[in-house]
C-alpha atoms as a PDB file:
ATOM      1  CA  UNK A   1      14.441 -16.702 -14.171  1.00  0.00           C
ATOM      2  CA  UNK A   2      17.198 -14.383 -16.205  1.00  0.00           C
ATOM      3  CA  UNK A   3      19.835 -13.590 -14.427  1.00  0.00           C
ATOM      4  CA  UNK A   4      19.530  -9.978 -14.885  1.00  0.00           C
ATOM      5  CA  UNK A   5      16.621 -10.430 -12.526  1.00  0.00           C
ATOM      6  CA  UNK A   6      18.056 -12.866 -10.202  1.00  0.00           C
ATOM      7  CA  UNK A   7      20.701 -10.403  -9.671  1.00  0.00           C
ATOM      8  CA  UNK A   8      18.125  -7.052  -9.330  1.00  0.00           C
ATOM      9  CA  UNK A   9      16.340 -10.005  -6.607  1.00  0.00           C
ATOM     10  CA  UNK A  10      19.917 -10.140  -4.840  1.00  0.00           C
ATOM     11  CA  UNK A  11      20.249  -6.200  -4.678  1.00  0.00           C
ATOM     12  CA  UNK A  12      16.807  -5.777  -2.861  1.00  0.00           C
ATOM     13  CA  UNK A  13      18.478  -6.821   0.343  1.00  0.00           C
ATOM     14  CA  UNK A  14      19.985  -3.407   0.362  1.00  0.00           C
ATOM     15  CA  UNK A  15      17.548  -1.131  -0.538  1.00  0.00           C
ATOM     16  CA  UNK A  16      15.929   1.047   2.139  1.00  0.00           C
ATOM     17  CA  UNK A  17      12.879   2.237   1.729  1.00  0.00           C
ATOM     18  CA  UNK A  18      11.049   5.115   3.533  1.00  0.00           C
ATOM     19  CA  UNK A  19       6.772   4.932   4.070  1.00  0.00           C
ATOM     20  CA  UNK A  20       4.933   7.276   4.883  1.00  0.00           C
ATOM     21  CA  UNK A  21       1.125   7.450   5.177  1.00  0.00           C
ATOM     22  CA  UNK A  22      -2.366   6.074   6.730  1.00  0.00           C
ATOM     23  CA  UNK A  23      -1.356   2.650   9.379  1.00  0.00           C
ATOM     24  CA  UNK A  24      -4.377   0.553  10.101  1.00  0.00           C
ATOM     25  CA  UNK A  25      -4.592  -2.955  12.501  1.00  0.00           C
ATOM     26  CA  UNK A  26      -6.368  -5.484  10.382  1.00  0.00           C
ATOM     27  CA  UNK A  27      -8.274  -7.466  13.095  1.00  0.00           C
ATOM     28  CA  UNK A  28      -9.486 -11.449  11.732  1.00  0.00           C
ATOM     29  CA  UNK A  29     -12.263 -12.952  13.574  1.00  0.00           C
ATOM     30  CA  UNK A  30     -12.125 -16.245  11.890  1.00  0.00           C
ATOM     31  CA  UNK A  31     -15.169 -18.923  12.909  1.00  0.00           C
ATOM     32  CA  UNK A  32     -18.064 -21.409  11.693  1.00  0.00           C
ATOM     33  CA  UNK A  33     -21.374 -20.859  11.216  1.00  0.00           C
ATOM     34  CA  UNK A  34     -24.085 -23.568  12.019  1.00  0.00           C
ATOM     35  CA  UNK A  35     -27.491 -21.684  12.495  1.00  0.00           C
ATOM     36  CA  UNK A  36     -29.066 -18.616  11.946  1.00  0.00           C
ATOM     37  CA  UNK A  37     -29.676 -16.133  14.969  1.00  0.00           C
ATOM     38  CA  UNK A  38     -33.444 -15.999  16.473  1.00  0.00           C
ATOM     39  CA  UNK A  39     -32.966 -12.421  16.961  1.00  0.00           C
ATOM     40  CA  UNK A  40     -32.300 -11.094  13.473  1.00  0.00           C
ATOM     41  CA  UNK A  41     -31.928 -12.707  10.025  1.00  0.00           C
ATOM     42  CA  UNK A  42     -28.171 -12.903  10.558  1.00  0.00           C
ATOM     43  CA  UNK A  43     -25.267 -15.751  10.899  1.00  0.00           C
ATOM     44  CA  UNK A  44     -24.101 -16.625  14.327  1.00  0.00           C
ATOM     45  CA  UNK A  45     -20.533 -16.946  13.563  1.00  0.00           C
ATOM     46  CA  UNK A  46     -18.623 -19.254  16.493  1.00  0.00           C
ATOM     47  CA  UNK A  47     -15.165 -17.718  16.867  1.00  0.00           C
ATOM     48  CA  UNK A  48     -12.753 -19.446  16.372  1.00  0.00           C
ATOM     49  CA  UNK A  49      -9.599 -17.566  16.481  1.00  0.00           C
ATOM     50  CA  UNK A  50      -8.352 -13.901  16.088  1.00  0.00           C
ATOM     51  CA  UNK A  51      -5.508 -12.521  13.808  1.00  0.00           C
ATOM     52  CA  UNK A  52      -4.099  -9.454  14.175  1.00  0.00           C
ATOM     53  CA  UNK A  53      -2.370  -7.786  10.752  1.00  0.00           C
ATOM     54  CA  UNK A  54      -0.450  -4.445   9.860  1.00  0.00           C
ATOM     55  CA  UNK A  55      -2.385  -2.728   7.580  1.00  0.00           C
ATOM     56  CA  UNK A  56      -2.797   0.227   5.127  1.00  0.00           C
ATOM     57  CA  UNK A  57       0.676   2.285   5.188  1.00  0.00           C
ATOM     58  CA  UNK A  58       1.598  -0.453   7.534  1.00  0.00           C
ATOM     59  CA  UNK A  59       1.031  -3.680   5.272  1.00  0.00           C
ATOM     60  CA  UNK A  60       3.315  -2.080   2.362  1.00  0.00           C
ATOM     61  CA  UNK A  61       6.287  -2.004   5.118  1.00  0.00           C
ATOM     62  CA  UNK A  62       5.346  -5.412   6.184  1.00  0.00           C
ATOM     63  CA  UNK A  63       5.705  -6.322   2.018  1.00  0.00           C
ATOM     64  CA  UNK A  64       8.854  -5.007   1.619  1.00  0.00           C
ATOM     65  CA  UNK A  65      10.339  -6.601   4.464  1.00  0.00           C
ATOM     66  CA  UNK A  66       9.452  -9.592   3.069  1.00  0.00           C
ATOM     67  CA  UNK A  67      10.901  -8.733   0.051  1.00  0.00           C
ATOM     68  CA  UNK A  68      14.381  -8.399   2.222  1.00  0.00           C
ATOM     69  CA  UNK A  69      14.463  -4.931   1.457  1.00  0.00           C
ATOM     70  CA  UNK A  70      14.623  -2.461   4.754  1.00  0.00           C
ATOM     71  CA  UNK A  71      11.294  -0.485   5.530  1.00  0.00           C
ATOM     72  CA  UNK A  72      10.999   2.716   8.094  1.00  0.00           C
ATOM     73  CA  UNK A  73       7.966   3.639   8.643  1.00  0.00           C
ATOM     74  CA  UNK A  74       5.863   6.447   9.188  1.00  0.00           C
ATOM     75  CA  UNK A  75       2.529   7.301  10.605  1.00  0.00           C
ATOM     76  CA  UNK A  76      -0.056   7.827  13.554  1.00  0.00           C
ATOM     77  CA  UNK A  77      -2.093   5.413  16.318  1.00  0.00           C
ATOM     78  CA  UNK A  78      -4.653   6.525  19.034  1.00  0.00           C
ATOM     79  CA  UNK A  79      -3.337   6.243  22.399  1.00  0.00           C
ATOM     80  CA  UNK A  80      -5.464   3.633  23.152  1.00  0.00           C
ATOM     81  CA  UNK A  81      -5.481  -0.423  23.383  1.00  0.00           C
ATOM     82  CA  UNK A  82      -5.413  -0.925  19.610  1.00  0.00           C
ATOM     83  CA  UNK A  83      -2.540   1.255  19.113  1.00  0.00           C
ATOM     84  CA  UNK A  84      -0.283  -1.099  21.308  1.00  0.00           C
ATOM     85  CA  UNK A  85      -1.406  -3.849  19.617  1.00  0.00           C
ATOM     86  CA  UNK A  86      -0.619  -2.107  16.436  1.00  0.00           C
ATOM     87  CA  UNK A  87       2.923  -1.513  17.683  1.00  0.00           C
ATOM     88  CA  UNK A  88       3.387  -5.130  18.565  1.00  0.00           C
ATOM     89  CA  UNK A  89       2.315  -6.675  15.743  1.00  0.00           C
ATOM     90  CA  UNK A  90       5.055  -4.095  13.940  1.00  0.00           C
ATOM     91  CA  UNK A  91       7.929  -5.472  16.324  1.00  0.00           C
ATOM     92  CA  UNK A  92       6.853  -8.794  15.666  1.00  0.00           C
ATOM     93  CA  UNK A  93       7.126  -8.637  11.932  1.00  0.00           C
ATOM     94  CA  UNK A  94      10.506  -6.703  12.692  1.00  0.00           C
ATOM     95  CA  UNK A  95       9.337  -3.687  11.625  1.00  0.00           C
ATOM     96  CA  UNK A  96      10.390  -0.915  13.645  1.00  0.00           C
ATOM     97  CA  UNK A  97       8.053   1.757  15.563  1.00  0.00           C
ATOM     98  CA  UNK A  98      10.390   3.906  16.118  1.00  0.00           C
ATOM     99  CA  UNK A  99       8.370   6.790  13.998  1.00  0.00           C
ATOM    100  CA  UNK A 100       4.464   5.585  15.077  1.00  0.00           C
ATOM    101  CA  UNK A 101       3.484   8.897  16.533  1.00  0.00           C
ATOM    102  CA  UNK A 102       0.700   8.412  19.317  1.00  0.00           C
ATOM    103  CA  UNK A 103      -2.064  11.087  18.858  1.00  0.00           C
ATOM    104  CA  UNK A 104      -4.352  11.700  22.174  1.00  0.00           C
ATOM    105  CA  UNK A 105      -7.775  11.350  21.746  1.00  0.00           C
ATOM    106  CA  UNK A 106      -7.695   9.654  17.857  1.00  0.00           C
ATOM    107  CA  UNK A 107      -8.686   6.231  17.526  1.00  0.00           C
ATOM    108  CA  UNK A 108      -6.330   4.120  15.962  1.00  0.00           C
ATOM    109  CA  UNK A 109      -7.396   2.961  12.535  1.00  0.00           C
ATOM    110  CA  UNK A 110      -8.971  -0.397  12.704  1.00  0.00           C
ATOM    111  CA  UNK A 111     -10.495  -2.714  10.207  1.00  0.00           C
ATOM    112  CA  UNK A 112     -12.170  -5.461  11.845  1.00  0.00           C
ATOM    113  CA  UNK A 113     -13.189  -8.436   9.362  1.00  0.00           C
ATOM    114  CA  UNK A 114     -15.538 -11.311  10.514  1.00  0.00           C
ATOM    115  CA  UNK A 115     -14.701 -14.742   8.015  1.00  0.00           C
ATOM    116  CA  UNK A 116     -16.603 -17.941   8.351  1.00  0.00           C
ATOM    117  CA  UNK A 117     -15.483 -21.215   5.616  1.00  0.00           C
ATOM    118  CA  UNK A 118     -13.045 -18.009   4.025  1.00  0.00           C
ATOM    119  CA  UNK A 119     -15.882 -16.081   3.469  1.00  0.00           C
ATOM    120  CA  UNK A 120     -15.789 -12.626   4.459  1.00  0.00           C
ATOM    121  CA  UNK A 121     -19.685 -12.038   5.885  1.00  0.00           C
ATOM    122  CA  UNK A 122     -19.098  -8.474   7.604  1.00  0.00           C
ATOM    123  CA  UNK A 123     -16.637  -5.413   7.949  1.00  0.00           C
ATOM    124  CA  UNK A 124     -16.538  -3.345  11.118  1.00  0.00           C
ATOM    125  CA  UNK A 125     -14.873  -0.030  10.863  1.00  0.00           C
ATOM    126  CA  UNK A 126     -13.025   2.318  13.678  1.00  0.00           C
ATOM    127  CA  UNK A 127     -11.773   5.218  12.077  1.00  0.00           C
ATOM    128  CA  UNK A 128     -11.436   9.025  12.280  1.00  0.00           C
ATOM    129  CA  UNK A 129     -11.004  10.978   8.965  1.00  0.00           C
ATOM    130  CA  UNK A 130      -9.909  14.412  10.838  1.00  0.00           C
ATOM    131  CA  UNK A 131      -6.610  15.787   9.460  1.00  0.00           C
ATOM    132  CA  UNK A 132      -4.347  15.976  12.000  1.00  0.00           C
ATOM    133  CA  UNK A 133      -3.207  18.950  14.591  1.00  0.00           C
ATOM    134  CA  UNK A 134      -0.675  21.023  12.985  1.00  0.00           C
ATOM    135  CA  UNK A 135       2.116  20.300  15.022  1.00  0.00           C
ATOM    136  CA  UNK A 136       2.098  16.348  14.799  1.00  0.00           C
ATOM    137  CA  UNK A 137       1.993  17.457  10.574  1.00  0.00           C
ATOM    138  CA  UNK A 138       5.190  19.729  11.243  1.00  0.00           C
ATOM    139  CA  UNK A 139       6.625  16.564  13.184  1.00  0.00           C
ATOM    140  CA  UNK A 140       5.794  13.755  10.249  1.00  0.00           C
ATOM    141  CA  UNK A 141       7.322  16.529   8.258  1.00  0.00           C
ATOM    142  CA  UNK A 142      10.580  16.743   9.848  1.00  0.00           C
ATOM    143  CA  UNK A 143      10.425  12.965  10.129  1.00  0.00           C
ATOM    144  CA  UNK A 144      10.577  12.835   6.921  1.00  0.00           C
ATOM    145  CA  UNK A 145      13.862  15.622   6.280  1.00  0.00           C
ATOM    146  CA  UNK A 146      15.844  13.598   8.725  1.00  0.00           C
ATOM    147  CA  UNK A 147      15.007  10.093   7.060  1.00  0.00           C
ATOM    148  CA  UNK A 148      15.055  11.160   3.481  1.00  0.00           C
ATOM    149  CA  UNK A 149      19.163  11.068   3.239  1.00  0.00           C
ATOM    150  CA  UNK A 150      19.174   7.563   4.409  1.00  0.00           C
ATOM    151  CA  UNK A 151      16.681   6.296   2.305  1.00  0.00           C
ATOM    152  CA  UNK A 152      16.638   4.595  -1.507  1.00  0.00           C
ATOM    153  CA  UNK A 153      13.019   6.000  -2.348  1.00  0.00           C
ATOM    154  CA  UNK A 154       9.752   7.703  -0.569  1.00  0.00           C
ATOM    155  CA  UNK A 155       6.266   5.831  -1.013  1.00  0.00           C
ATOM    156  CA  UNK A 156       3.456   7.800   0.504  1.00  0.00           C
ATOM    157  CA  UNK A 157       0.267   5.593   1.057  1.00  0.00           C
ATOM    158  CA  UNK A 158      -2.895   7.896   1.078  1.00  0.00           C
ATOM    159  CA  UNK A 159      -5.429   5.580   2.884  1.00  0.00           C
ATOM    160  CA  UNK A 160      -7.658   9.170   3.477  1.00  0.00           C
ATOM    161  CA  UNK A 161      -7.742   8.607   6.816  1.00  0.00           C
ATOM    162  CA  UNK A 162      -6.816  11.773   7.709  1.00  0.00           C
ATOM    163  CA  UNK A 163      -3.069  12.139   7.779  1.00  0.00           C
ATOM    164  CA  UNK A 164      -2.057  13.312   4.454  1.00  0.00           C
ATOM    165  CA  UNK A 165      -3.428  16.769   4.117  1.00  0.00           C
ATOM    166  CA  UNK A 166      -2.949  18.543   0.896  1.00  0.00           C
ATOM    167  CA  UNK A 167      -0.375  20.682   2.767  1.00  0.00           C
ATOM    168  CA  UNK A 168       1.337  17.736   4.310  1.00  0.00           C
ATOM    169  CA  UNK A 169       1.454  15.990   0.868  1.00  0.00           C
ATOM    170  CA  UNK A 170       2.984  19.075  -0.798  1.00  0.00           C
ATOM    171  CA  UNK A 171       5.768  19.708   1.459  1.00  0.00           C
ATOM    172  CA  UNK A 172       6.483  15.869   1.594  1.00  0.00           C
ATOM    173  CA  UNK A 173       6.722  15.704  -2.302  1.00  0.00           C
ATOM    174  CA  UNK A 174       8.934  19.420  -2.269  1.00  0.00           C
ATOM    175  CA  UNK A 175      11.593  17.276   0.265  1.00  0.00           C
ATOM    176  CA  UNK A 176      11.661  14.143  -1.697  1.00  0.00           C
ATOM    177  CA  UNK A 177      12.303  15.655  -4.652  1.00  0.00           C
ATOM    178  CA  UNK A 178      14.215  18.360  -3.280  1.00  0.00           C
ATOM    179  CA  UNK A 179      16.786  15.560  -2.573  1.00  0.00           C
ATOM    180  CA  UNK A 180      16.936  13.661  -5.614  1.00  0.00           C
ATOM    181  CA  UNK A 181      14.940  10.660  -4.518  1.00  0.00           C
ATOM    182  CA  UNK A 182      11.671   8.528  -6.420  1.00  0.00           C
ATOM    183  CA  UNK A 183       8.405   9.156  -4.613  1.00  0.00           C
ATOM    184  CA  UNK A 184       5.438   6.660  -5.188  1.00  0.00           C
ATOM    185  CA  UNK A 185       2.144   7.350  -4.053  1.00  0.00           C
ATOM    186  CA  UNK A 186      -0.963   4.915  -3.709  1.00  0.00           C
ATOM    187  CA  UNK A 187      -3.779   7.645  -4.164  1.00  0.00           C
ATOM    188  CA  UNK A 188      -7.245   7.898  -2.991  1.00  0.00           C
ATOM    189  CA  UNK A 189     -10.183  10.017  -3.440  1.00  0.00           C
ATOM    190  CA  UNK A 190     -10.751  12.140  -6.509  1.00  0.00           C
ATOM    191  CA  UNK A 191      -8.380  15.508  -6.416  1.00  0.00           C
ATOM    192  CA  UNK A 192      -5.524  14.153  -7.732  1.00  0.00           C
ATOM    193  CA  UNK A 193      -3.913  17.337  -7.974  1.00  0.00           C
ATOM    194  CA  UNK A 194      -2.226  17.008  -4.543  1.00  0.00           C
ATOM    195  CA  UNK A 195      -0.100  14.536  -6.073  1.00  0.00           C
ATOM    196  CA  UNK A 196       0.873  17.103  -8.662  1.00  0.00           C
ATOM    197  CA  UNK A 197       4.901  16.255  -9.305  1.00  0.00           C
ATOM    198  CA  UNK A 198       5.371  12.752  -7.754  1.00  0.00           C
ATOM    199  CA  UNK A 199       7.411  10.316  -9.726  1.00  0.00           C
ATOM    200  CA  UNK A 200       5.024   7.396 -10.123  1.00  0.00           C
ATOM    201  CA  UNK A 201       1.136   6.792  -8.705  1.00  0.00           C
ATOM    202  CA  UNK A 202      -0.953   3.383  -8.897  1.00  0.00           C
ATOM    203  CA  UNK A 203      -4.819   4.297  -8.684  1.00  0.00           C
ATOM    204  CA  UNK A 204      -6.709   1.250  -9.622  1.00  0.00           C
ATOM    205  CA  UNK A 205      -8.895   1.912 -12.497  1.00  0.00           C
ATOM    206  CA  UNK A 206     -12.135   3.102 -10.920  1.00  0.00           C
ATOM    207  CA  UNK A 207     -10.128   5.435  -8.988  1.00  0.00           C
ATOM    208  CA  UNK A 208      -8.344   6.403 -11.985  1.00  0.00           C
ATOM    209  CA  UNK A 209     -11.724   7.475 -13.825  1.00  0.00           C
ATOM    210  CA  UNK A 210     -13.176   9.382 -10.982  1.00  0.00           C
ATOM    211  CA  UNK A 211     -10.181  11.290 -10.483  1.00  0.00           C
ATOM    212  CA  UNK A 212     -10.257  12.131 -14.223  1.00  0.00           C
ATOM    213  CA  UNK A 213     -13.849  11.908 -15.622  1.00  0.00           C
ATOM    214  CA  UNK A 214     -12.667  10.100 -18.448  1.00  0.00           C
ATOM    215  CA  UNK A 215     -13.763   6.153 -18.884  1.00  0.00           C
ATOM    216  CA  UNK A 216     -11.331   4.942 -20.765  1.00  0.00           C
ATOM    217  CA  UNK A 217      -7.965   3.808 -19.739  1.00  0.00           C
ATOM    218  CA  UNK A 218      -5.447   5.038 -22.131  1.00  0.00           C
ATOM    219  CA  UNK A 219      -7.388   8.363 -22.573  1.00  0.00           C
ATOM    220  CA  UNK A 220      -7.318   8.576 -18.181  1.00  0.00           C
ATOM    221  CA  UNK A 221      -3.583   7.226 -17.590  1.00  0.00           C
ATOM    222  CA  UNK A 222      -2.125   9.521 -20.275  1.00  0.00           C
ATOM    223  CA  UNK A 223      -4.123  13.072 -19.383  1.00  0.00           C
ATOM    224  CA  UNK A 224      -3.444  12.214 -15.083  1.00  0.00           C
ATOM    225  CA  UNK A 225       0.475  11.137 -16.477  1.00  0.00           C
ATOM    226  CA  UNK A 226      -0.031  14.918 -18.418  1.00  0.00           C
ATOM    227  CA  UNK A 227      -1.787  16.890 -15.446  1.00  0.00           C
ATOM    228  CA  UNK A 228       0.477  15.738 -12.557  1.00  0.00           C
ATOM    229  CA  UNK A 229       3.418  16.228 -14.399  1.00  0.00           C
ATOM    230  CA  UNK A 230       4.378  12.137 -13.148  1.00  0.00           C
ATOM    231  CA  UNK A 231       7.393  10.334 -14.876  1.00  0.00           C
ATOM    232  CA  UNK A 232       4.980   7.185 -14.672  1.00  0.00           C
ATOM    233  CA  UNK A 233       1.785   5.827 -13.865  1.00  0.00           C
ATOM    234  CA  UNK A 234       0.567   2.256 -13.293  1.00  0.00           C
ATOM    235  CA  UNK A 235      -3.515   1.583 -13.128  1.00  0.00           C
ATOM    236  CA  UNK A 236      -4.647  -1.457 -11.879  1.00  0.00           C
ATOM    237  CA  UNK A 237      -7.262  -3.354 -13.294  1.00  0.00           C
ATOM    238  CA  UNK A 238      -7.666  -6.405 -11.102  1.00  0.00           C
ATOM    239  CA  UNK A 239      -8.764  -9.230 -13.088  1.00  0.00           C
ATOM    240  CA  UNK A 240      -7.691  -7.293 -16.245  1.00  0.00           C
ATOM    241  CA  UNK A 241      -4.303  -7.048 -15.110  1.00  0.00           C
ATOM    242  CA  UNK A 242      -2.662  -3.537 -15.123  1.00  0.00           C
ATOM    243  CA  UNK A 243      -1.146  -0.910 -17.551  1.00  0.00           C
ATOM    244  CA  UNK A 244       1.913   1.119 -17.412  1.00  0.00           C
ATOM    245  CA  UNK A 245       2.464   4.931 -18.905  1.00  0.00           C
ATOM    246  CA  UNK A 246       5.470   6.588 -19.212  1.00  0.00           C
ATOM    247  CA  UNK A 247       6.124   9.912 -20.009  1.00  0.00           C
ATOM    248  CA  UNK A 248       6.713  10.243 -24.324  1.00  0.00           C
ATOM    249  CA  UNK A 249       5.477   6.661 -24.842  1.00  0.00           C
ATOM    250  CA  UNK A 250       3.042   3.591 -25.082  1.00  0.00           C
ATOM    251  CA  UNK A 251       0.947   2.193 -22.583  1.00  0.00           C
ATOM    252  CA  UNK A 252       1.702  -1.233 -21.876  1.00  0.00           C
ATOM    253  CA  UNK A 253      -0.907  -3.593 -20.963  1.00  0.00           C
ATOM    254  CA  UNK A 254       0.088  -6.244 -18.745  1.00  0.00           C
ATOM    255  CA  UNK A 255      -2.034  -9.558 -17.902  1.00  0.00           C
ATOM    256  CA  UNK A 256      -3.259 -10.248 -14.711  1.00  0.00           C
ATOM    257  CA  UNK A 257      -1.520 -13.839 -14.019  1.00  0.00           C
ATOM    258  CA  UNK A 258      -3.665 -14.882 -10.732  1.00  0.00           C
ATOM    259  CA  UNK A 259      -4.776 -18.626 -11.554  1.00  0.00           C
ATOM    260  CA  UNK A 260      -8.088 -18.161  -8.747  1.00  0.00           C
ATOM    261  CA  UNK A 261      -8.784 -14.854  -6.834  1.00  0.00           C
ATOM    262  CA  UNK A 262     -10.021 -15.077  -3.320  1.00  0.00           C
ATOM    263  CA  UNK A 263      -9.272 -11.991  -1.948  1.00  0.00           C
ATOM    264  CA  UNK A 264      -8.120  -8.522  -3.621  1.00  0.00           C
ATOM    265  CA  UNK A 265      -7.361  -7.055   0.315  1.00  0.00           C
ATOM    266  CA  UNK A 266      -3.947  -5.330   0.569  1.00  0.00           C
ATOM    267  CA  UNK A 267      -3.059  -6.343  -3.849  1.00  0.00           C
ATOM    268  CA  UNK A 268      -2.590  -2.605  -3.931  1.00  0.00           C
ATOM    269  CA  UNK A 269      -0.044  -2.479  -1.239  1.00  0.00           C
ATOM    270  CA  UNK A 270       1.722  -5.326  -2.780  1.00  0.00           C
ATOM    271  CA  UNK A 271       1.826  -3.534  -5.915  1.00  0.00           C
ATOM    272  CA  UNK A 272       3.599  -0.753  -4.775  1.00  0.00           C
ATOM    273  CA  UNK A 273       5.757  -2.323  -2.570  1.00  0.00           C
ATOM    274  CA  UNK A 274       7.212  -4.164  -5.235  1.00  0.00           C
ATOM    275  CA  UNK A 275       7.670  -1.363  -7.397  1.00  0.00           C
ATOM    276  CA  UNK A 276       9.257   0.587  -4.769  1.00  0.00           C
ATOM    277  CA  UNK A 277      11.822  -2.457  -4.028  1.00  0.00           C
ATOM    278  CA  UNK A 278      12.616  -2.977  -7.721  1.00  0.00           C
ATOM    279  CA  UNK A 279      12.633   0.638  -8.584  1.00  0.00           C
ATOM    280  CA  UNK A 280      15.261   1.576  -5.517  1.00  0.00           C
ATOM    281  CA  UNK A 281      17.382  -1.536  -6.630  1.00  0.00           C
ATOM    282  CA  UNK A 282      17.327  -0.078 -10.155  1.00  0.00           C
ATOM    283  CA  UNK A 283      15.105  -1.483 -12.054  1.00  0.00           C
ATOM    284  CA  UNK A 284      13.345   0.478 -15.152  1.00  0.00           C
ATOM    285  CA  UNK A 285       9.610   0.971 -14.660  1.00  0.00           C
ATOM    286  CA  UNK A 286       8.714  -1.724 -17.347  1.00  0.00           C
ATOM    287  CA  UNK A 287      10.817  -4.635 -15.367  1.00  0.00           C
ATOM    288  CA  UNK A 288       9.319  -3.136 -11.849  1.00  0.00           C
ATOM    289  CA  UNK A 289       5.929  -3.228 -13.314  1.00  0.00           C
ATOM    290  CA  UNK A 290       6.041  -7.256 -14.664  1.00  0.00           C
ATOM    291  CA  UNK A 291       7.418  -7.898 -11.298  1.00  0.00           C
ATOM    292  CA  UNK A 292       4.785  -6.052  -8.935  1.00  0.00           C
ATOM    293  CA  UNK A 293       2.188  -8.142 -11.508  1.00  0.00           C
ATOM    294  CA  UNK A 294       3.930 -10.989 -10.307  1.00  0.00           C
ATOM    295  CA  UNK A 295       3.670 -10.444  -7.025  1.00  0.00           C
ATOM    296  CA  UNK A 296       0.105  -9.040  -7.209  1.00  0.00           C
ATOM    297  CA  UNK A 297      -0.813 -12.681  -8.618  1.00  0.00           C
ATOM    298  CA  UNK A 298       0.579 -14.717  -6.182  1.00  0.00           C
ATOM    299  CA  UNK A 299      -0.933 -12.370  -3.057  1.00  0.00           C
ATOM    300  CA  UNK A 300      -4.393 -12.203  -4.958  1.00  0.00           C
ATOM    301  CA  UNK A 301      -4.491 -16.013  -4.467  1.00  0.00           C
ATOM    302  CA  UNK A 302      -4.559 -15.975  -0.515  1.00  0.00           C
ATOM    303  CA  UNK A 303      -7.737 -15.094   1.592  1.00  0.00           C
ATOM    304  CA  UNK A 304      -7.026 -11.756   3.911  1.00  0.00           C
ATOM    305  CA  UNK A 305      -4.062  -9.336   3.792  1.00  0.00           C
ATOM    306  CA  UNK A 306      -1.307 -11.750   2.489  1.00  0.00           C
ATOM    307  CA  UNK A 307       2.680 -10.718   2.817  1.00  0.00           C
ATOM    308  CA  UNK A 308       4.631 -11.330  -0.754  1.00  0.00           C
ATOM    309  CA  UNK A 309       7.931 -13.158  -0.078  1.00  0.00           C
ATOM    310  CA  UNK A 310      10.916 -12.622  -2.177  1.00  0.00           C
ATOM    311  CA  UNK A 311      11.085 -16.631  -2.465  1.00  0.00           C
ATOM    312  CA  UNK A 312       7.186 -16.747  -4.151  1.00  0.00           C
ATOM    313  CA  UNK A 313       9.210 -14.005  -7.119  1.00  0.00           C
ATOM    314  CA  UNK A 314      12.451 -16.274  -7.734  1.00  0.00           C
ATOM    315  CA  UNK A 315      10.020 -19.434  -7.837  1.00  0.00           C
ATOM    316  CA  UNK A 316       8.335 -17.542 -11.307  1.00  0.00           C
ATOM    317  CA  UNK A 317       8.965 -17.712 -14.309  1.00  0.00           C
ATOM    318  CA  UNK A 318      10.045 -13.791 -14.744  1.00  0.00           C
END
């Protein structure tokens, strides 16, 4: 390792970082499977154990406390069962829920994954996609003026599950850049003109040709770095690795550096946590982009959402 990025490493312990967007509980149910069921043409899976994991919005704090760096987080739960468990599974990954807003009658956002010999063999889904009242928007929004002066950077994660209207997004990328500060956002969908003047987005590349009608990815990265009027723009390409834009120059390709992939769940919110880190503890976007590949790798590697540790970057090679 250089020591120009040993010493960026040693600077991400005092970075603070500020998230805001969709939280989810990512719910394991982890067993064998020994016989198919009489009733149906299905696996009976014996559980075996449960795991309960922050997701969405909620996984890229968890990543960037485990890059040392400080997360404070922001986002919405159901007032229901799931949403305590959320909370506690925050608090026990030191992650505070200080700004988890608890929305009557909303489910909280749950993605419920049944594995049997680390083999994913179903998804169940509890979800609402409703945007959400107008005052809880004007409170995230206000959230968001108050924590902005204490923070290094802004990432928004848009997860489309309901909290990041187009007017919400727009007044949250008027206050981060009213005040100076980066703001990274993990898109979704196709109208990509809500993220009109953020710094830096990182749509994977199907996303990135959707949202552009354009399949090929210089020709897409360069006319969405154009439109949006971004500073940067990194599109993810899983086994392909990723490429970079920048405003007035190249794309750079980077190689995906994974030796096996098991599971692609929660890469993206590895990616931009690491960006985020490096970026607030001033890195350029080329340097924060080989080190989000990095990190992307090693995570890629690991069945289910999977944490990236600052120790798993200063044992590469970077």
């Amino acid at each position: 390792m250089s020591l120009e990025i040993n010493n960026l490493l040693e600077k991400f312990a005092q970075v603070k970082i500020l998230i805001i967007g969709d939280v989810m509980l990512d719910r394991y149910w982890m067993g064998s499977v020994t016989r198919i069921s009489p009733e149906a043409p299905v696996p009976v899976v014996n559980l075996e154990r449960e795991i309960l994991i922050a997701g969405g919005a909620a996984n890229v704090a968890a990543n960037i406390k485990g890059l040392t760096a400080t997360p404070i987080l922001v986002g919405v739960v159901g007032n229901d069962s799931d949403g305590k468990y959320f909370k506690k599974v925050l608090e026990k990954n030191g992650i505070n829920s200080e700004y988890i807003i608890t929305v009557a009658d909303r489910p909280t956002t749950v993605k419920t994954r049944v594995l049997a010999h680390q083999q994913q063999i179903a998804r169940i889904d509890q979800e609402t996609i409703d945007h959400l009242p107008t005052e809880i928007e004007n409170e995230i929004s206000n959230i968001a003026e108050k924590l902005i002066f204490e923070t290094d950077l802004l990432i928004i994660s848009d997860y489309n599950k309901g909290l990041l209207s187009k007017e919400l997004l727009a007044r949250l990328i008027t206050t981060g850049n009213k005040f100076g500060k980066k703001i990274l956002i993990d898109p979704k969908g196709k109208n990509y003109e809500k993220y009109k003047k953020g710094t830096f987005i990182t749509p994977n590349q199907k996303e990135a040709y959707e949202a552009t009608q354009i399949e090929d990815i210089n020709s897409a990265g360069n006319k969405l770095l154009f439109d949006l009027e971004l500073e940067s723009l990194l599109i993810t390409q899983g086994e392909n690795g990723m490429t970079l834009f920048r405003k007035n120059q190249t794309p750079v390709h980077l190689e995906a550096l994974a030796r096996h992939v098991f599971d692609v769940t929660g890469a993206g919110d590895t990616v931009i946590s690491t960006l985020g880190v490096a970026i607030a503890a001033g890195a350029g976007f080329l340097t924060a982009a080989k080190i989000a590949n990095i990190a992307a790798g090693f995570v890629v590697e690991e069945v289910g959402t999977t944490i990236i540790k600052i120790d798993k970057l200063r044992e590469s090679n970077i």
